[in-house]
PDB file of N, CA and C in Angstrom:
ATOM      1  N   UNK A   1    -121.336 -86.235   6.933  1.00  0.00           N
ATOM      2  CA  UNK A   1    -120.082 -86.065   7.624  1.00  0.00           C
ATOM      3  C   UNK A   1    -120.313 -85.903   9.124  1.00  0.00           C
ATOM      4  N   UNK A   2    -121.457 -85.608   9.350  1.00  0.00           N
ATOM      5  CA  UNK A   2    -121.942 -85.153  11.328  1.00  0.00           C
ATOM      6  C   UNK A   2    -122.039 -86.493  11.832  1.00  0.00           C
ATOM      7  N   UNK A   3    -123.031 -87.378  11.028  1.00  0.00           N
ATOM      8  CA  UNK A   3    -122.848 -88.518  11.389  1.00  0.00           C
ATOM      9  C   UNK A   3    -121.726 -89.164  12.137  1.00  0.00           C
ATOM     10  N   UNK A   4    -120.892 -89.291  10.867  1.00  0.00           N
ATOM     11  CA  UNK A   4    -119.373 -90.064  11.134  1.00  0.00           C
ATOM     12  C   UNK A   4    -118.874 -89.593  12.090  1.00  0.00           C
ATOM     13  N   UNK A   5    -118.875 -88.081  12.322  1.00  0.00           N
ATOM     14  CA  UNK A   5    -117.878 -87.229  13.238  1.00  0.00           C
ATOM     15  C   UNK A   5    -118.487 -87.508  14.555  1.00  0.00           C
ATOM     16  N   UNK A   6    -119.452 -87.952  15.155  1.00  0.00           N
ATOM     17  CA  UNK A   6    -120.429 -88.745  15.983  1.00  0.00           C
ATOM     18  C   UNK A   6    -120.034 -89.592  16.186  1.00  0.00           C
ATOM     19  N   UNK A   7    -120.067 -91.008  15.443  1.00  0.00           N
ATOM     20  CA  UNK A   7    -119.916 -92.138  15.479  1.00  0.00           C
ATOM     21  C   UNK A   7    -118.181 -92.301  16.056  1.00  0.00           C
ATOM     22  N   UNK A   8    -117.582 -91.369  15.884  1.00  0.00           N
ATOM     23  CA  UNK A   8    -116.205 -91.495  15.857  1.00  0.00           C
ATOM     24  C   UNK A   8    -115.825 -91.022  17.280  1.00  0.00           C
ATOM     25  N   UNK A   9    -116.362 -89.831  17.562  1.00  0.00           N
ATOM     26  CA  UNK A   9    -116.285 -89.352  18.841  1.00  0.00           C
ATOM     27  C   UNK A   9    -116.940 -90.601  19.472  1.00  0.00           C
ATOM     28  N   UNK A  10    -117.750 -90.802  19.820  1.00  0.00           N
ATOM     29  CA  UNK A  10    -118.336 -91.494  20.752  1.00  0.00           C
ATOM     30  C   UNK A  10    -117.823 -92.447  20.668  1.00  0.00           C
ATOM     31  N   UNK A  11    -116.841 -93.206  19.860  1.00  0.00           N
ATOM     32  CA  UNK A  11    -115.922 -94.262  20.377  1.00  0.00           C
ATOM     33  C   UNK A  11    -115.203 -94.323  21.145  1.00  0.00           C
ATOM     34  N   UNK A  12    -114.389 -93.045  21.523  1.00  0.00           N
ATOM     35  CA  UNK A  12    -113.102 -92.584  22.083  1.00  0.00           C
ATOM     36  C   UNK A  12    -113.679 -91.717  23.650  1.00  0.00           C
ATOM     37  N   UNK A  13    -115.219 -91.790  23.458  1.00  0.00           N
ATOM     38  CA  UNK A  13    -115.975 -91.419  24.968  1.00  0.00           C
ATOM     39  C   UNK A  13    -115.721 -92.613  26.144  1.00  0.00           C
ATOM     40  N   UNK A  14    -115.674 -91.992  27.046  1.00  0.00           N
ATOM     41  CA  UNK A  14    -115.948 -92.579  28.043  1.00  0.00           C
ATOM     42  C   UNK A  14    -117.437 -92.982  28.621  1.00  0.00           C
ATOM     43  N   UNK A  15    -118.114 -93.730  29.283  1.00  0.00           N
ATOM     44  CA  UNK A  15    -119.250 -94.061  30.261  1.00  0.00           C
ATOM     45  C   UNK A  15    -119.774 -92.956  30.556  1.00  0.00           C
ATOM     46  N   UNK A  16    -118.864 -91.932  31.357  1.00  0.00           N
ATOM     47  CA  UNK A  16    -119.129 -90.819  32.215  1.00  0.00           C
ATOM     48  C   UNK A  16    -119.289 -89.634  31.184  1.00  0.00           C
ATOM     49  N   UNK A  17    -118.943 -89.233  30.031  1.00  0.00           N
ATOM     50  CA  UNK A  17    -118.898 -88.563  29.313  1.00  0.00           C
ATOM     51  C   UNK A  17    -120.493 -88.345  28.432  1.00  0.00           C
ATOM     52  N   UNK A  18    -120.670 -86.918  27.408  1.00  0.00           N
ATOM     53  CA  UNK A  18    -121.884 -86.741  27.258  1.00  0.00           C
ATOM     54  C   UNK A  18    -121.718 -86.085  25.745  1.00  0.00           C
ATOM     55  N   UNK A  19    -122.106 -86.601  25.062  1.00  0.00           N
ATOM     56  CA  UNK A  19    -122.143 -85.480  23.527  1.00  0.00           C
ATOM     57  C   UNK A  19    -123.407 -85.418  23.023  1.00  0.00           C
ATOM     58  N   UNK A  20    -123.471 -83.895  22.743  1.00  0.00           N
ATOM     59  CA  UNK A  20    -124.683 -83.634  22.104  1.00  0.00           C
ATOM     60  C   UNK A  20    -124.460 -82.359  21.030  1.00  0.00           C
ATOM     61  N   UNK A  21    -125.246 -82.377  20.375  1.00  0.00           N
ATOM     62  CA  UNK A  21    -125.160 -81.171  18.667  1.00  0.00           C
ATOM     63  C   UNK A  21    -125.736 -79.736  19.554  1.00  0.00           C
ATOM     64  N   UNK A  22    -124.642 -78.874  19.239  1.00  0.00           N
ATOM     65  CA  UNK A  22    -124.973 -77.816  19.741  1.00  0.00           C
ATOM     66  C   UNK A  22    -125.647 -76.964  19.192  1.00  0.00           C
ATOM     67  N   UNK A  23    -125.745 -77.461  17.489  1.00  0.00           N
ATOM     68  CA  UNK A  23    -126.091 -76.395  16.481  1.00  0.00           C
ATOM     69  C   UNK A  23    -125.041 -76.568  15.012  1.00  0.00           C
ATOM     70  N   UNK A  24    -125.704 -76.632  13.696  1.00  0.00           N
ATOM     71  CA  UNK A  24    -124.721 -76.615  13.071  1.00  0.00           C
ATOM     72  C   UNK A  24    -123.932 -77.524  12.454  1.00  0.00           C
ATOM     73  N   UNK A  25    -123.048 -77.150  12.410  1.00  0.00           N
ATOM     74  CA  UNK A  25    -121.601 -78.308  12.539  1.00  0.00           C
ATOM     75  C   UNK A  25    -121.142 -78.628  14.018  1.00  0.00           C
ATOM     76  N   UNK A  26    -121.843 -77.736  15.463  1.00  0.00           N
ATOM     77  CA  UNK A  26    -121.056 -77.542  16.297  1.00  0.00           C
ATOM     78  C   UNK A  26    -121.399 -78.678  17.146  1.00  0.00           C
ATOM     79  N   UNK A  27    -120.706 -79.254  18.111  1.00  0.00           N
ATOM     80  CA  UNK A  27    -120.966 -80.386  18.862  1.00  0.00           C
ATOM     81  C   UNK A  27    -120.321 -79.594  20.372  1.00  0.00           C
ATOM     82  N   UNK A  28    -121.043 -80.416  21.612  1.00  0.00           N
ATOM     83  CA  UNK A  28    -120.264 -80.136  23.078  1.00  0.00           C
ATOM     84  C   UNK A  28    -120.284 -81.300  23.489  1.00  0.00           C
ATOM     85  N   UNK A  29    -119.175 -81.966  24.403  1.00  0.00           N
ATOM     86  CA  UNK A  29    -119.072 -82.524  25.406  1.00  0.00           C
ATOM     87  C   UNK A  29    -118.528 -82.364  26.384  1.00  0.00           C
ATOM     88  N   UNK A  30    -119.438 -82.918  27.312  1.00  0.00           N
ATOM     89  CA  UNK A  30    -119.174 -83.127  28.815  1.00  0.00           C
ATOM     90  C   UNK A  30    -118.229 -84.060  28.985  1.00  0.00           C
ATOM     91  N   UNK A  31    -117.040 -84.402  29.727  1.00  0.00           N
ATOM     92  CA  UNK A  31    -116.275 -84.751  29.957  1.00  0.00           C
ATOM     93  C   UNK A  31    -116.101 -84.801  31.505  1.00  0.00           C
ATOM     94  N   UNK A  32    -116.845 -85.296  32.409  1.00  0.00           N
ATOM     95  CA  UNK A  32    -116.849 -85.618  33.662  1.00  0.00           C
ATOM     96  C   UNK A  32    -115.893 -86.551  34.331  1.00  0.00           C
ATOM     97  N   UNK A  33    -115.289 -85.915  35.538  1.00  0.00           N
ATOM     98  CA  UNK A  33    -114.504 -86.067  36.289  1.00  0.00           C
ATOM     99  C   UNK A  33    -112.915 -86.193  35.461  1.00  0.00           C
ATOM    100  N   UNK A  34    -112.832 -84.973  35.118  1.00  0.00           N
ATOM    101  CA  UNK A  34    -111.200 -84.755  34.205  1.00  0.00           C
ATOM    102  C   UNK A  34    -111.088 -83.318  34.537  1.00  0.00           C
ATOM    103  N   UNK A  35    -109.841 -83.490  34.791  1.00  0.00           N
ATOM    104  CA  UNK A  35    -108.887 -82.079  34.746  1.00  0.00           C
ATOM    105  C   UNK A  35    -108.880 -81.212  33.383  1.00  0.00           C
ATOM    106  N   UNK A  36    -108.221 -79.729  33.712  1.00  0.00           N
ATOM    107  CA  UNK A  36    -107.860 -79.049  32.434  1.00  0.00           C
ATOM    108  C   UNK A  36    -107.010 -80.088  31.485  1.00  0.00           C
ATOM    109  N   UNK A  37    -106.017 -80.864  32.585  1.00  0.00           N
ATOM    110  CA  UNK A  37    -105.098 -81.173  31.516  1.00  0.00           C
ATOM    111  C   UNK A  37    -105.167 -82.187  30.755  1.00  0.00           C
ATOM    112  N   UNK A  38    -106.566 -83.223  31.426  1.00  0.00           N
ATOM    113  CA  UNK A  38    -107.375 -84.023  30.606  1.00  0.00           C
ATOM    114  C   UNK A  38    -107.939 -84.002  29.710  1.00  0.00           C
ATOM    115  N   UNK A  39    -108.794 -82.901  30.092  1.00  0.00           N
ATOM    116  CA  UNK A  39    -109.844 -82.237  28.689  1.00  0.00           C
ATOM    117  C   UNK A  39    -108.730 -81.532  27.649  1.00  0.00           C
ATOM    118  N   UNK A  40    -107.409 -81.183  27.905  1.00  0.00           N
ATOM    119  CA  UNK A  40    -106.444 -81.094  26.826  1.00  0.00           C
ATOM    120  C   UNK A  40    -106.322 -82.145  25.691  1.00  0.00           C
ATOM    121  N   UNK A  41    -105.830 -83.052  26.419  1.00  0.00           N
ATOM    122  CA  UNK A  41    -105.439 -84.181  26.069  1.00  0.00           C
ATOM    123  C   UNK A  41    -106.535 -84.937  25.244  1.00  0.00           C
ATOM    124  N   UNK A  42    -107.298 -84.761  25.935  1.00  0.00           N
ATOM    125  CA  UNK A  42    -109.128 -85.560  24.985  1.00  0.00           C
ATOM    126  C   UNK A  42    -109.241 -84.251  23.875  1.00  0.00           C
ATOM    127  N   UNK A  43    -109.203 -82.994  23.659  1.00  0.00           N
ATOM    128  CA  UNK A  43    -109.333 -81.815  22.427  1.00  0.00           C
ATOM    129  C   UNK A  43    -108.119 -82.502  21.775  1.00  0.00           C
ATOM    130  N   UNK A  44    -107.045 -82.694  22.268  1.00  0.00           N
ATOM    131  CA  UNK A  44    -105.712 -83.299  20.913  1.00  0.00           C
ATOM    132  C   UNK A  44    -105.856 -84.312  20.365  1.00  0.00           C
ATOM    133  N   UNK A  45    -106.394 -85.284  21.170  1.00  0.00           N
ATOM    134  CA  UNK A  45    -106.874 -87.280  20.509  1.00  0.00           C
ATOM    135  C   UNK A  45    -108.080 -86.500  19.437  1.00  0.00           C
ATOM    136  N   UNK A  46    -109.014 -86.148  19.838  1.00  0.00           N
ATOM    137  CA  UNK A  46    -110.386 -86.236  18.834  1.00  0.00           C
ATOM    138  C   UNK A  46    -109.881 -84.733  17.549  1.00  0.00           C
ATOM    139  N   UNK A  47    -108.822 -84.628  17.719  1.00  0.00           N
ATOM    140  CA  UNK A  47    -108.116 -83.584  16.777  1.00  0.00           C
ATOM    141  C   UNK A  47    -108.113 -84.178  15.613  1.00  0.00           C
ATOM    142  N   UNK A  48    -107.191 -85.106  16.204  1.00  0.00           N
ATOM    143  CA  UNK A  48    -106.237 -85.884  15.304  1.00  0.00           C
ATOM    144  C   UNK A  48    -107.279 -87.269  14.796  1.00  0.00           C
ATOM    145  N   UNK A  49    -108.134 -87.578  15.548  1.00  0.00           N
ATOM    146  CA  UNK A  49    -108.799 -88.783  15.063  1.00  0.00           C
ATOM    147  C   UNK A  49    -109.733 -87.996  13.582  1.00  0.00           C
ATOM    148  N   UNK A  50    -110.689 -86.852  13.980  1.00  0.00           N
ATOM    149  CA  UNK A  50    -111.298 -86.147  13.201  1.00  0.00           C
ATOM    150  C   UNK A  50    -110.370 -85.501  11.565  1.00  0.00           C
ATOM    151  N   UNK A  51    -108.969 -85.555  11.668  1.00  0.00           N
ATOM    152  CA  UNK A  51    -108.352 -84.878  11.142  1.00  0.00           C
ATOM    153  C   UNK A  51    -107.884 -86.115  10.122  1.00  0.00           C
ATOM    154  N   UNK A  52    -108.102 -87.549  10.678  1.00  0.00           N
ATOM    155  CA  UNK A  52    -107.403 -89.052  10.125  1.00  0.00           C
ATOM    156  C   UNK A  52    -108.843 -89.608   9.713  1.00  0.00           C
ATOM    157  N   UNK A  53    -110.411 -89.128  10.204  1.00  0.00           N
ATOM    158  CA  UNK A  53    -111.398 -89.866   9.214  1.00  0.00           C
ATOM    159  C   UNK A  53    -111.488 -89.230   7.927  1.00  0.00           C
ATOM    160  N   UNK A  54    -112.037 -91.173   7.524  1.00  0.00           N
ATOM    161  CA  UNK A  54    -112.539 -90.473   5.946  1.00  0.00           C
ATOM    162  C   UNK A  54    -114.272 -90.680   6.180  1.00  0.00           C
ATOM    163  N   UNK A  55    -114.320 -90.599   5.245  1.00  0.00           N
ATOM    164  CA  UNK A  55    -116.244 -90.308   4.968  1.00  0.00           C
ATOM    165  C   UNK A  55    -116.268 -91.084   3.386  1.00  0.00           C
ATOM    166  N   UNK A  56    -116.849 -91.663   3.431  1.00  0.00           N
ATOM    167  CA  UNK A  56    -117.036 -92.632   2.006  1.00  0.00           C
ATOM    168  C   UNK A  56    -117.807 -91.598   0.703  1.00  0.00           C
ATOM    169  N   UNK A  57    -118.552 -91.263   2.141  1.00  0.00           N
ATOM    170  CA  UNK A  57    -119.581 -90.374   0.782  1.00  0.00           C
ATOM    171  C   UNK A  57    -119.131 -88.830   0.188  1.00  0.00           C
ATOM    172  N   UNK A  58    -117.883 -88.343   0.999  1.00  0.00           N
ATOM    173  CA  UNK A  58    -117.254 -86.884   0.983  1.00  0.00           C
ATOM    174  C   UNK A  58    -115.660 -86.989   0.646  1.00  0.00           C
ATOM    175  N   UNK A  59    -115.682 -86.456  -0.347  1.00  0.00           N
ATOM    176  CA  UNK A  59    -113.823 -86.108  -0.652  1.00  0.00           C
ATOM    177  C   UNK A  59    -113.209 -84.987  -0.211  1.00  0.00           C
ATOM    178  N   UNK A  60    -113.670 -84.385   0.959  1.00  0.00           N
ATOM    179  CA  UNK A  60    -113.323 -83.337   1.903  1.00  0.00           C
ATOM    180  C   UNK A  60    -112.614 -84.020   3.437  1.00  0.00           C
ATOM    181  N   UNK A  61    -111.546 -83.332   3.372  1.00  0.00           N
ATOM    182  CA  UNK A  61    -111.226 -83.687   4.620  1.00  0.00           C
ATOM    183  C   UNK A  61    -111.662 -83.223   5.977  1.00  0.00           C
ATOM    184  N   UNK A  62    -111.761 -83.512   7.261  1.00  0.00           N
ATOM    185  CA  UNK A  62    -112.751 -83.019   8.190  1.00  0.00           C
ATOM    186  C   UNK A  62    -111.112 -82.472   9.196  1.00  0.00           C
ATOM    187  N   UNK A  63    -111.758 -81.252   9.513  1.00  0.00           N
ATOM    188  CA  UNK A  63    -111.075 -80.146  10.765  1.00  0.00           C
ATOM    189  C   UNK A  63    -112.310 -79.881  11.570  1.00  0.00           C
ATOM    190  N   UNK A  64    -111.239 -79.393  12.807  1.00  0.00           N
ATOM    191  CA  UNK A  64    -112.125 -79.206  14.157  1.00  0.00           C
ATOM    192  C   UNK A  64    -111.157 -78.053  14.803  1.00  0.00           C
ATOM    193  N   UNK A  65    -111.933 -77.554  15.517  1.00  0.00           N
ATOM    194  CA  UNK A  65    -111.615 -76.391  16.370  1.00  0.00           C
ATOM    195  C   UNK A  65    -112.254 -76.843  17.392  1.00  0.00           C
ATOM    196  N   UNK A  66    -111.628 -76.445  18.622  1.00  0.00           N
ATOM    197  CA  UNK A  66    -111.873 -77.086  19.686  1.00  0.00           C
ATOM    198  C   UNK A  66    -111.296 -76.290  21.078  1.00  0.00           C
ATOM    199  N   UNK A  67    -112.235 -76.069  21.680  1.00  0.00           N
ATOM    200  CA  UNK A  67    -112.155 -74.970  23.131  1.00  0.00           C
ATOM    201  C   UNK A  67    -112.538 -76.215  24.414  1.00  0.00           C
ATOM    202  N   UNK A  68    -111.309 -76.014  25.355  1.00  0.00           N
ATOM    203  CA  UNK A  68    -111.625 -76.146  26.589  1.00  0.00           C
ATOM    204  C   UNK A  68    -111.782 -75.047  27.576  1.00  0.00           C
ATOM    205  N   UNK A  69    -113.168 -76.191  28.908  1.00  0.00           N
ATOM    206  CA  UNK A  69    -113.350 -74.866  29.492  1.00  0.00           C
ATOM    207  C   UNK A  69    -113.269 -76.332  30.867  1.00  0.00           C
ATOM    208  N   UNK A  70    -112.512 -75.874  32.322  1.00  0.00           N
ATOM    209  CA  UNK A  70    -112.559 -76.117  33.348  1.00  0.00           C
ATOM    210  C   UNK A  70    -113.505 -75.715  34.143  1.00  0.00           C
ATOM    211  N   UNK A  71    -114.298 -76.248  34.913  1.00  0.00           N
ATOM    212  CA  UNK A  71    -114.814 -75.963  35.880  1.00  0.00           C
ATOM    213  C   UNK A  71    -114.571 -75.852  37.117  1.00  0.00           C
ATOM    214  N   UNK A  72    -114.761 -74.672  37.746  1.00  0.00           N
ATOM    215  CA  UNK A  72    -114.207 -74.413  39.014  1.00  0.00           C
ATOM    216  C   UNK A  72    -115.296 -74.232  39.904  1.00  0.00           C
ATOM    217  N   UNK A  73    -115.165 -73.958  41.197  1.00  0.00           N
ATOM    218  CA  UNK A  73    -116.511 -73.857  42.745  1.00  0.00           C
ATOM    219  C   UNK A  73    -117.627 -73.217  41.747  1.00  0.00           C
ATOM    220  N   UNK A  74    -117.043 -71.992  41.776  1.00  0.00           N
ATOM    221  CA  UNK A  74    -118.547 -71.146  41.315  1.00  0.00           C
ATOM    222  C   UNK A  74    -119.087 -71.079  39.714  1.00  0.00           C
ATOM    223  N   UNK A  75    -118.341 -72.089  39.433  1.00  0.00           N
ATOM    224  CA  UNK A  75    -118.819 -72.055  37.834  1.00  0.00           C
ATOM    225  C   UNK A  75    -120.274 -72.582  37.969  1.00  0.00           C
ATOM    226  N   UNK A  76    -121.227 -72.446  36.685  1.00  0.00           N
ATOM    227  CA  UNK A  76    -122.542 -73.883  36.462  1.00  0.00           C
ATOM    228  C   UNK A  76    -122.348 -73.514  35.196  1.00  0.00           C
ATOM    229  N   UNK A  77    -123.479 -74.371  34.728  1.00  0.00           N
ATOM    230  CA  UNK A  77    -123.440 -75.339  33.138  1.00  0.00           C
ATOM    231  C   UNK A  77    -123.424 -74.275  32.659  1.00  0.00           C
ATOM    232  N   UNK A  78    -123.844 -72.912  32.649  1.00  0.00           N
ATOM    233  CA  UNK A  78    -124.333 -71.975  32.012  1.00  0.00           C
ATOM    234  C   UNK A  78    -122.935 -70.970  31.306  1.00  0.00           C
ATOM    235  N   UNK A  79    -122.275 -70.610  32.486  1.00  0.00           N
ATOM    236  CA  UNK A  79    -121.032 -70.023  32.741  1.00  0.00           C
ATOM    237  C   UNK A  79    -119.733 -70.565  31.820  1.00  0.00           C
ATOM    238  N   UNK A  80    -120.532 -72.062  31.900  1.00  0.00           N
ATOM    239  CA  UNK A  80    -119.035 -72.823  30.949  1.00  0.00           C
ATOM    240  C   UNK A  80    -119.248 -72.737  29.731  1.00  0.00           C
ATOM    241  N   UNK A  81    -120.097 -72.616  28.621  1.00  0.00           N
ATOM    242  CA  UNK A  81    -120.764 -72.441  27.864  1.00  0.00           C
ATOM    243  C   UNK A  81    -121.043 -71.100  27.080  1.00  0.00           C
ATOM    244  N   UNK A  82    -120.542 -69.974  28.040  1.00  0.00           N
ATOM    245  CA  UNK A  82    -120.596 -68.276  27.888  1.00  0.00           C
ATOM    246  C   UNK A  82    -119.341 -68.584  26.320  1.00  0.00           C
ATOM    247  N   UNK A  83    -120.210 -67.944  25.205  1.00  0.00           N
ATOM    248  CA  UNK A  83    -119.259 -67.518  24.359  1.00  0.00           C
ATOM    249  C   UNK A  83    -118.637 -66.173  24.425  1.00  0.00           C
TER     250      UNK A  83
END
């Protein structure tokens, strides 16, 4: 199912954009040069795309939870990332 949920995201990525496994089930992306209200908008599309795949090999349906974080002057990679 990580697979697919991969393969699926990274369709709906952009060039500029970055995904990598954080751990887990958990995934992050970078989403470069977008607003809060972008990175909204990209957490609601990969909602709903994740929420509409199937998986051939799984009769479970797939959910996501999903946190945006903006970056501002004094933020770094580290700061955005603070659970």
């Amino acid at each position: 199912m990580l697979s697919t949920l991969a393969r699926e995201v990274e369709d709906d990525m952009r060039e500029t954009d970055f995904l990598g496994r954080w751990g887990g089930g958990e995934f992050i992306m970078l989403a470069t040069s977008s607003d809060r209200e972008a990175g909204l908008g990209l957490a609601e599309g990969l909602s709903h795309r994740i929420a509409a795949m199937e998986v051939p090999s799984s009769p479970c349906l797939g959910t996501a939870s999903i946190g945006v974080a903006a970056c501002r002057p004094a933020d770094t990679c580290k700061s955005l990332i603070v659970l």
